[in-house]
Protein backbone atom coordinates (compact mmCIF):
# COMPACT_ATOMS: atom_id res chain seq x y z
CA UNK A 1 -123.41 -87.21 104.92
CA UNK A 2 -125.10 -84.50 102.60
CA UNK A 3 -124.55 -80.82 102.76
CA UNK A 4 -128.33 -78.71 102.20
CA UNK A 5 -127.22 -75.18 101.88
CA UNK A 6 -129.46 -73.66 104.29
CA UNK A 7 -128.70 -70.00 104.82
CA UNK A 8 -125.57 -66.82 103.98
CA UNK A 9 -124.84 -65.44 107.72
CA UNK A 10 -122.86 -61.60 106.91
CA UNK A 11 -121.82 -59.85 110.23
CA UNK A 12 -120.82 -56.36 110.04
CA UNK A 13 -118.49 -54.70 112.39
CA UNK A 14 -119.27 -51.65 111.58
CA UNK A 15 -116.03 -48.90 111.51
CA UNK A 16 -117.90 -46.27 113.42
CA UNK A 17 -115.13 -45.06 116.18
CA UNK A 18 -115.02 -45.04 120.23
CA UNK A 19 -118.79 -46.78 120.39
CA UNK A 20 -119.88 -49.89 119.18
CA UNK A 21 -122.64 -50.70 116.17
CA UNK A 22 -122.25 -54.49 115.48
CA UNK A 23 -125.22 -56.60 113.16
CA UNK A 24 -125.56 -60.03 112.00
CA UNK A 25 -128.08 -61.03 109.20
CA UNK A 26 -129.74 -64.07 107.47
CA UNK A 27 -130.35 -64.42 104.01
CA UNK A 28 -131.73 -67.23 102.16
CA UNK A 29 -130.38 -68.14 98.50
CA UNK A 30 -132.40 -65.97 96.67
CA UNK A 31 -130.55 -63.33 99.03
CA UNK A 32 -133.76 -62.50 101.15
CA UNK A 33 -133.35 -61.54 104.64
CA UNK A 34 -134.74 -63.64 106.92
CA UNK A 35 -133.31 -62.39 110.37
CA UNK A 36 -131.97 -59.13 111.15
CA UNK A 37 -129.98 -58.57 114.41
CA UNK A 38 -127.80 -55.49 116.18
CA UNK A 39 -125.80 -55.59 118.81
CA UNK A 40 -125.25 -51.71 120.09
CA UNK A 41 -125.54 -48.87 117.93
CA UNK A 42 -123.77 -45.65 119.10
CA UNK A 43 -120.47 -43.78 118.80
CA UNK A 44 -118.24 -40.98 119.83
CA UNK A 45 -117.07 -39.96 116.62
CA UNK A 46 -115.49 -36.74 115.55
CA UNK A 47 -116.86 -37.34 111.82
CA UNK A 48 -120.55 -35.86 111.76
CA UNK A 49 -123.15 -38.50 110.10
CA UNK A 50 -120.55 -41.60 110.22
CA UNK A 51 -123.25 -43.49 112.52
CA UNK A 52 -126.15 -42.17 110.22
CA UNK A 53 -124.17 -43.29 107.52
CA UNK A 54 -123.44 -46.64 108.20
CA UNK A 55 -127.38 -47.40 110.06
CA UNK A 56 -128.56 -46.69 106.38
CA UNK A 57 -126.31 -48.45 104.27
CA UNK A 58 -126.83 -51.28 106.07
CA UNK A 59 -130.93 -51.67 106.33
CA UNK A 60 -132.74 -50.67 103.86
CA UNK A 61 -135.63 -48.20 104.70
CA UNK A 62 -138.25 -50.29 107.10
CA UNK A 63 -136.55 -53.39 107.09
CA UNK A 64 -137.18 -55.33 110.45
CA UNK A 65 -135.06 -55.51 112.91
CA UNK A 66 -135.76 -58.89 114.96
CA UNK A 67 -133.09 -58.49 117.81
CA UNK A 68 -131.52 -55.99 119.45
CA UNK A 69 -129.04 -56.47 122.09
CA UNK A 70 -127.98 -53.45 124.03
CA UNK A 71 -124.77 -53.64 125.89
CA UNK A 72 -125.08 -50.80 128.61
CA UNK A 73 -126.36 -47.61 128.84
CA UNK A 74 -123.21 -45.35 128.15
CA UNK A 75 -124.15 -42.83 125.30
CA UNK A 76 -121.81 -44.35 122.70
CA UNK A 77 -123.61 -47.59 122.45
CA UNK A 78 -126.82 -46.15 122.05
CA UNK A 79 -127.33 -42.52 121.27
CA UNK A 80 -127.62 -44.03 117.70
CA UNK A 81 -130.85 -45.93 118.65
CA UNK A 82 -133.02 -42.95 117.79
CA UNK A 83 -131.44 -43.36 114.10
CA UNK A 84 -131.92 -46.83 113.84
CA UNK A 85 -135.57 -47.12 114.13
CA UNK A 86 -135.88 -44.03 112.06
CA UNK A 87 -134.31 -46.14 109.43
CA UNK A 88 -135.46 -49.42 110.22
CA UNK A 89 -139.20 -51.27 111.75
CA UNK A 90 -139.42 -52.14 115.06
CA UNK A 91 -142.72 -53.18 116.04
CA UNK A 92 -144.77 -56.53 118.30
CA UNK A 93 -141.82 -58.86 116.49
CA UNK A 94 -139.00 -57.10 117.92
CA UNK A 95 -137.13 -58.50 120.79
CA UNK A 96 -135.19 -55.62 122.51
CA UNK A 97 -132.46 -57.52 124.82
CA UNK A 98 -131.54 -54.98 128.31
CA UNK A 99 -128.99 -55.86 130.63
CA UNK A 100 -131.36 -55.28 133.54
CA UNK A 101 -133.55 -57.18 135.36
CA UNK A 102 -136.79 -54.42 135.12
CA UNK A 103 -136.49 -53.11 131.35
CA UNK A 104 -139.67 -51.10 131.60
CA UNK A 105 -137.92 -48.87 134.90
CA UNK A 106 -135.73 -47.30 132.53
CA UNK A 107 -138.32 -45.03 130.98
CA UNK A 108 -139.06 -42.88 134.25
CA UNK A 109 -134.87 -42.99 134.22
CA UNK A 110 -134.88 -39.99 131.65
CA UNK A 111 -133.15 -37.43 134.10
CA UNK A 112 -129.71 -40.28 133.72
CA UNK A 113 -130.33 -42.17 130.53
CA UNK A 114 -132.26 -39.65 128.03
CA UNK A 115 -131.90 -41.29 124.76
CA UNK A 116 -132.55 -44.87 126.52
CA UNK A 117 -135.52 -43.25 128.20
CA UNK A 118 -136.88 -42.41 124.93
CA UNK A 119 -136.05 -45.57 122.91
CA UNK A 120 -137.52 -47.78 125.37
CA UNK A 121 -141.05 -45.86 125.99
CA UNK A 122 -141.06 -45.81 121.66
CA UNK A 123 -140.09 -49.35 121.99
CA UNK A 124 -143.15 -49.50 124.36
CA UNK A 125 -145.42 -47.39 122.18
CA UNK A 126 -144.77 -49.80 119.21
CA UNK A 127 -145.22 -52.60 120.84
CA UNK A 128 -142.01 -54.16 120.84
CA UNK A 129 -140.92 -56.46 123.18
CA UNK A 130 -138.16 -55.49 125.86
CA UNK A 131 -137.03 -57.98 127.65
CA UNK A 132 -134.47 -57.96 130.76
CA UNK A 133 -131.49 -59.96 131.84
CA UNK A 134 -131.37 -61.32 135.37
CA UNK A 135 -127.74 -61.25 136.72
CA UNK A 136 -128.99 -63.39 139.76
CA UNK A 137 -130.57 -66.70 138.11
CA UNK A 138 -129.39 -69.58 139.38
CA UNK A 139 -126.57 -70.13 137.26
CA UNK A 140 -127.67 -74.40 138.14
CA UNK A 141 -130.28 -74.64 136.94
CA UNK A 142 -130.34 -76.61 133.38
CA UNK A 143 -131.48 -73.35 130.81
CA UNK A 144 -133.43 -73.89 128.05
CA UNK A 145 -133.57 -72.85 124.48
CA UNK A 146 -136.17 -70.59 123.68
CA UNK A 147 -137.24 -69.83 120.06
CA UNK A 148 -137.54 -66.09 118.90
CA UNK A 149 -141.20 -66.35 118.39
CA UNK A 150 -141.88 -67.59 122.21
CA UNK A 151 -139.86 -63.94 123.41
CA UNK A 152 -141.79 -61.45 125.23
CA UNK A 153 -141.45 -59.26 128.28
CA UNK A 154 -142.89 -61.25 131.03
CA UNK A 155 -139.85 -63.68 130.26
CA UNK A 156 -136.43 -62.78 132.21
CA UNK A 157 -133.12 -64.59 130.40
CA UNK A 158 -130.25 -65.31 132.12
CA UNK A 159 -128.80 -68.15 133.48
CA UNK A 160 -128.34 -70.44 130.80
CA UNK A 161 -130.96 -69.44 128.68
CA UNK A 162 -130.56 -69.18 125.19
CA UNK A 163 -132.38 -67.65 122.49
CA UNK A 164 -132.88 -69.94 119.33
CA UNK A 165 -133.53 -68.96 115.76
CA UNK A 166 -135.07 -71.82 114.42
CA UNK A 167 -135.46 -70.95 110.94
CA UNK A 168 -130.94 -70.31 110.27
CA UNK A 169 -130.11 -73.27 113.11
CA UNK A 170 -128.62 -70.59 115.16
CA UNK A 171 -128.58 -69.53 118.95
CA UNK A 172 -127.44 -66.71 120.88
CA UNK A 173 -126.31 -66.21 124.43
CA UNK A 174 -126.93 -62.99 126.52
CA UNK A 175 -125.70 -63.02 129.90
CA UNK A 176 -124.20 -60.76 132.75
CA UNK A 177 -121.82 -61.10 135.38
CA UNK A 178 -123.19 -60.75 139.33
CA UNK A 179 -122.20 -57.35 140.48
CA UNK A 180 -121.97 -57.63 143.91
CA UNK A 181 -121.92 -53.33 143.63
CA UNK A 182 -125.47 -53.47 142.42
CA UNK A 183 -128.25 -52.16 143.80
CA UNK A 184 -130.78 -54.02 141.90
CA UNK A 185 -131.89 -55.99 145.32
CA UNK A 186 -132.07 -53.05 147.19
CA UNK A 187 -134.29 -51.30 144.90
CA UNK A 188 -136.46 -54.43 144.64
CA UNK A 189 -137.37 -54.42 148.40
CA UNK A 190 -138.03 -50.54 148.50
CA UNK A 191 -140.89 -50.79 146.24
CA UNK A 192 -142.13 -54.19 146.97
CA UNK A 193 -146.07 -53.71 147.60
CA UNK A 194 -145.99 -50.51 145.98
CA UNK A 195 -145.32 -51.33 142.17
CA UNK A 196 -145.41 -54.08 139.92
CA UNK A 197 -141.90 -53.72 137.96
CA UNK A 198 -143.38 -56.16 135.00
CA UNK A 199 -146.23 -54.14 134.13
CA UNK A 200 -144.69 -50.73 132.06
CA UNK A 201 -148.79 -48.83 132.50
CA UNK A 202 -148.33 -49.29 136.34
CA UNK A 203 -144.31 -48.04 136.26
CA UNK A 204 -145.71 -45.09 134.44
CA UNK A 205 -148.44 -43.98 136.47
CA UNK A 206 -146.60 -44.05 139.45
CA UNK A 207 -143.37 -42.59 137.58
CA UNK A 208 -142.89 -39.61 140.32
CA UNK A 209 -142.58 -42.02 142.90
CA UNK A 210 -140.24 -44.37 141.83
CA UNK A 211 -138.00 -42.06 140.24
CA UNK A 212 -137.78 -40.37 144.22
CA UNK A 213 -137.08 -44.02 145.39
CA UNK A 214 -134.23 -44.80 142.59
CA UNK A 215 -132.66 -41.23 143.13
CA UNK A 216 -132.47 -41.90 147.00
CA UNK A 217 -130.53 -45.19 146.67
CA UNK A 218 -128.93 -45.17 143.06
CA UNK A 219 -124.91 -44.19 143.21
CA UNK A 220 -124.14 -41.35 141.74
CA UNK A 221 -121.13 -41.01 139.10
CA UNK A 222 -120.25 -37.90 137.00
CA UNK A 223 -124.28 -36.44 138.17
CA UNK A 224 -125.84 -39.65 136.61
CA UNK A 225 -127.52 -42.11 139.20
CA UNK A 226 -126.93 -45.76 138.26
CA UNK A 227 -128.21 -48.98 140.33
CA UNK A 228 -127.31 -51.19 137.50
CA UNK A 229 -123.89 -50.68 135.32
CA UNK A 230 -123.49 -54.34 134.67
CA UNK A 231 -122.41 -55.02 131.04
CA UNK A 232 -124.22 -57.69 129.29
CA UNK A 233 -121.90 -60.36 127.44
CA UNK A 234 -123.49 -62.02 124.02
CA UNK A 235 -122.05 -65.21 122.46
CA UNK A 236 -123.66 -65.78 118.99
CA UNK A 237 -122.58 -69.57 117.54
CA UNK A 238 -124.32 -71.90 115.02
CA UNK A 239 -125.73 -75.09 116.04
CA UNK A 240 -124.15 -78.41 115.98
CA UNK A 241 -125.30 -79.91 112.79
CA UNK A 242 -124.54 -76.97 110.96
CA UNK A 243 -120.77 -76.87 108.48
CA UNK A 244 -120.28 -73.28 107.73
CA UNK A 245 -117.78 -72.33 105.07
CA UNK A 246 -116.49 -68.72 106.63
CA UNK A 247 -114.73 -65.88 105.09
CA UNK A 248 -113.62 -62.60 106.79
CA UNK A 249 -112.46 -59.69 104.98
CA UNK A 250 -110.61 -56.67 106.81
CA UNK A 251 -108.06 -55.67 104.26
CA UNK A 252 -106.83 -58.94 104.37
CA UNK A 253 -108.81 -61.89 103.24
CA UNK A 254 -108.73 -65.00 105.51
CA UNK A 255 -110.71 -68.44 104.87
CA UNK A 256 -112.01 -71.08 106.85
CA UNK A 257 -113.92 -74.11 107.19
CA UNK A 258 -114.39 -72.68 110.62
CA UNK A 259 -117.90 -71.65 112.48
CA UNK A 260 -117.99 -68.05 112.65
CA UNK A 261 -118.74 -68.20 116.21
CA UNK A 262 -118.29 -64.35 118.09
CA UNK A 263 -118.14 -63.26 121.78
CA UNK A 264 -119.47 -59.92 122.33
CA UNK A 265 -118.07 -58.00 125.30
CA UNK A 266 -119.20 -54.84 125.64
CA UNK A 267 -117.35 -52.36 127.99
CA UNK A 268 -117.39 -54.65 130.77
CA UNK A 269 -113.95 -55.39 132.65
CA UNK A 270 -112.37 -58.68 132.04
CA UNK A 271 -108.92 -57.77 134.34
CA UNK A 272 -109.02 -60.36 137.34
CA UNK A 273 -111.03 -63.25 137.98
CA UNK A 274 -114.07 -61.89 134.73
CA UNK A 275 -112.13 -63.59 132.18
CA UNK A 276 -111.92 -66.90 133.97
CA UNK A 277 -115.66 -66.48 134.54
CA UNK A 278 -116.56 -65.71 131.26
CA UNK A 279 -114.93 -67.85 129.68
CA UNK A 280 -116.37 -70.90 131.88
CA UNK A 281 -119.81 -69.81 131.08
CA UNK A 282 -119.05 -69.87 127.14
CA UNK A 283 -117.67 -73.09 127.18
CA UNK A 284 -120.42 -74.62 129.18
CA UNK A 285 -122.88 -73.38 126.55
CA UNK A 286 -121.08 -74.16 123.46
CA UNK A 287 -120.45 -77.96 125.02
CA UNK A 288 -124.10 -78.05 125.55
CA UNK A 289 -125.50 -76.54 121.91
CA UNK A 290 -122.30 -76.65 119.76
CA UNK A 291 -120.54 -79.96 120.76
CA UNK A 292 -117.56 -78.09 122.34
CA UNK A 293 -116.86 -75.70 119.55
CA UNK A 294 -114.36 -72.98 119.57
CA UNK A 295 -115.44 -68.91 119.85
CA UNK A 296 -113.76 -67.63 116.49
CA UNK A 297 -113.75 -64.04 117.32
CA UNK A 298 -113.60 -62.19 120.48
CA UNK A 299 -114.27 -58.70 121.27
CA UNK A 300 -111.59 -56.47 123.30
CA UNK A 301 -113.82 -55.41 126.57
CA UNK A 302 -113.60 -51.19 126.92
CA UNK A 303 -112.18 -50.40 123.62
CA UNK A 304 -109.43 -51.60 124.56
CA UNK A 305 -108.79 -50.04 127.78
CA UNK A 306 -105.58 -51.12 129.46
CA UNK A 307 -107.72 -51.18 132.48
CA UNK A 308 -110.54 -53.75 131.64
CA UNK A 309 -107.80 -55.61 129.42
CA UNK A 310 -106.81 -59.34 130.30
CA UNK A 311 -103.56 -60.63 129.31
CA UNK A 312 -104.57 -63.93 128.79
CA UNK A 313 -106.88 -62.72 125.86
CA UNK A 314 -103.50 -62.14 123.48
CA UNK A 315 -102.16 -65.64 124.83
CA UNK A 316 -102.54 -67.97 121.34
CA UNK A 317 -101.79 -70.74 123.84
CA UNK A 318 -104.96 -69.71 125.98
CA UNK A 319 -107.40 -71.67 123.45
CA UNK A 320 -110.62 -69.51 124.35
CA UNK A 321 -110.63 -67.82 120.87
CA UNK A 322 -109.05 -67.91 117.53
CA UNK A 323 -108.96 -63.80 116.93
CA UNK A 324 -109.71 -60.46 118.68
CA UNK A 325 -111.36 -57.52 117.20
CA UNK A 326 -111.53 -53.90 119.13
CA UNK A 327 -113.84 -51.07 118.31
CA UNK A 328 -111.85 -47.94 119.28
CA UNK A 329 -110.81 -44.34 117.88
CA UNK A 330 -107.25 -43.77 118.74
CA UNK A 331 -107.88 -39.99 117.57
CA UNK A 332 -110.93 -38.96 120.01
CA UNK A 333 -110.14 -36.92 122.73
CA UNK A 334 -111.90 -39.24 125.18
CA UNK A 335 -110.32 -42.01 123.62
CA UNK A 336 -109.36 -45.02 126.06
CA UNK A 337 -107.77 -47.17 124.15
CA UNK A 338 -104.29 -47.96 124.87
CA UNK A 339 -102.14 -48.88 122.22
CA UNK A 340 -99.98 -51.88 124.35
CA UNK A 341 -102.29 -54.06 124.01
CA UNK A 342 -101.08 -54.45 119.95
CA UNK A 343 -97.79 -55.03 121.15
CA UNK A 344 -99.53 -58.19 123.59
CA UNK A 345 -100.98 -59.55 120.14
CA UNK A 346 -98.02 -59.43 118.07
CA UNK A 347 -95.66 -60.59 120.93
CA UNK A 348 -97.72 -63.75 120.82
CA UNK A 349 -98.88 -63.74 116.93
CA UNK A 350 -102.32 -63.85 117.21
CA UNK A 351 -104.35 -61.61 115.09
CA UNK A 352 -106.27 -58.51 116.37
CA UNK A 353 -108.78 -56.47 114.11
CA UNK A 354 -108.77 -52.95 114.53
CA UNK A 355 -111.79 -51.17 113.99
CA UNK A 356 -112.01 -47.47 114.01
CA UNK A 357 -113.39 -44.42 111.64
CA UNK A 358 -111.72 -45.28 108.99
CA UNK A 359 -114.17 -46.93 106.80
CA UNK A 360 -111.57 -49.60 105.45
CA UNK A 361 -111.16 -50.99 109.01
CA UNK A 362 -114.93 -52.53 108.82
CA UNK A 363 -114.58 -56.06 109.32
CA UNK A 364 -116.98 -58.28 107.34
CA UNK A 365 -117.52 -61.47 107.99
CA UNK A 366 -119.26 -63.72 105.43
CA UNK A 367 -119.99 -67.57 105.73
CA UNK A 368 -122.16 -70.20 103.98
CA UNK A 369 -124.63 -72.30 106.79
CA UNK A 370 -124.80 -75.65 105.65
CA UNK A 371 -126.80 -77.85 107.51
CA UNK A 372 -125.58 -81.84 108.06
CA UNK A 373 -128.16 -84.86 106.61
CA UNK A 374 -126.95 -87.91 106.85
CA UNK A 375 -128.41 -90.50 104.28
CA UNK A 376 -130.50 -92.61 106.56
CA UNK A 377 -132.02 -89.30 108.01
CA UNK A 378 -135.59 -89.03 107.26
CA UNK A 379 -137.32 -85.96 106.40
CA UNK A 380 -139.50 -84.25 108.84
């Protein structure tokens, strides 16, 4: 067998509080980018400019932004979006990934989700392509792969769809839990005949309308209507022919001949029966694209919240993953974290990464993508 170097993956946890701004990127071996994703980017921070800071030091001014997965609509995973596009290009080639069926109904949603409101009718104005996650699809049905370039908005993922990035031989896996509190069917049969939800000029023109219809039914929490709260889950892995030669550095240095494979939580709630679930669904896809490989890193759902927090997650013997990381800010005075859950870790020595303000909690994540010839293989 012969190792072709192929590609440098870097993933960035980026230390920006109680919020989450995660990216991954591609770079070939003259160190161009090839493929730039984010997954979040907001924060509750009491240090002005930390989000700012760390959008700008990561992209350069215009780079391209190719994916963009947004957890959920709370304000500290995305009242940084405004920044980021400032910074960065977002135009026809960007894939915007929404944990909600109808994408295009958040931007009559403006009264509940301001900034989201915004980003998605600039995301609209642009160009860019928003595309929703279906809780519902049947989770049977055999999935496919779909490449980047094949993305647009009248595709729905969920299921097992994943989304394939051809060019690095690497996939990613966006995918909710049912909510059986949702709304989402509800809404569909109020304005059946009346609206097509796929087409963002018709949602527009009759914005009045469906904003009465989504205000009549939506549940109302803290003054902000919500049909949809669902979090959306994102497993990004290599594929199977690819070695990877990893190296993580968060004030300590660790080394591996491990794929740097990560599972993305968001602030859903794991407590229960959701990590069983979850972790079902990963290790269906990973024995379908990855050969039964192992999720490296894991993200603590909530920020750690004692409430969302399954035990099972510090368990070494559980097997799911090999490390946890949380983004939190033990400091903020809506803070949720709850500091237990380090005693869990230690009690059962498996490592968790804490990432808060400080900017020496970052967690970098650097690996060399290798992909597998074999001698008889023929080129092409």
């Amino acid at each position: 067998k012969i190792k072709i170097l192929v590609m440098v993956f870097k993933r960035i946890l980026h230390p920006v509080g109680q919020g989450a701004f995660f990216t991954e990127q591609f770079l070939d071996e003259s160190g161009k980018v090839v493929y730039n994703v984010a997954y979040d980017c907001g924060s509750y921070t009491s240090q002005p400019n930390l989000l700012e800071y760390e959008i700008r030091n990561t992209f350069e001014k215009n780079a391209h932004i190719d994916l963009l997965f947004i957890s959920h609509f709370d304000e500290d995973h995305v009242n940084g979006l405004m920044t980021l596009q400032n910074q960065t290009k977002l135009d026809k080639d960007t894939k915007v990934i929404i944990p909600f069926k109808y994408p295009y109904l958040l931007m009559v949603m403006d009264d509940d989700y301001p900034t989201l409101a915004r980003f998605v009718m600039r995301m609209f104005n642009s160009g860019a392509r928003v595309i929703g996650v279906d809780e519902y699809i049947d989770e049977n049905r055999q999935g496919e792969s779909i490449e980047i370039d094949r993305l647009d908005s009248s595709i729905t993922l969920g299921g097992k769809n994943v989304i394939r990035l051809d060019k690095v031989l690497w996939y990613y896996y966006p995918f909710m839990l049912p909510d059986q509190s949702s709304l989402q069917k509800v809404f569909e049969g109020k304005v059946k005949g009346i609206v097509n939800l796929d087409d963002p000029n018709e949602i527009l023109t009759k914005r009045k309308e469906l904003r009465n219809i989504y205000k009549t039914i939506g549940k109302t929490k803290g003054g902000v209507t919500r049909i949809n709260v669902n979090a959306l889950f994102m497993l990004s892995f290599p594929a199977v022919n690819v070695a990877c030669n990893t190296n993580i550095w968060h004030q300590i240095n660790l080394k591996g001949n491990v794929a740097p494979t990560c599972f993305y939580t968001g602030d859903s709630n794991l407590k229960g029966n959701g990590y069983d679930e979850v972790k079902q669904k990963v290790t269906d896809i990973l024995d379908i694209y990855s050969k039964g490989s192992k999720v490296w890193m894991m993200q603590v759902p909530h920020h750690g919240s004692d409430k969302c927090f399954p035990d099972k997650m510090a368990d070494r013997s559980d097997g799911f993953s090999e490390c946890a990381f949380v983004n939190c800010n033990p400091w903020h005075r809506q803070q949720v974290f709850d500091s237990s859950i380090i005693g869990e870790f230690t009690h059962n020595n498996k490592t968790l990464l804490l990432v808060t303000e400080c900017y020496h909690s970052r967690v970098e994540v650097i690996a060399e993508l290798f992909k597998i010839k074999r001698d008889n293989d023929v080129d092409g």
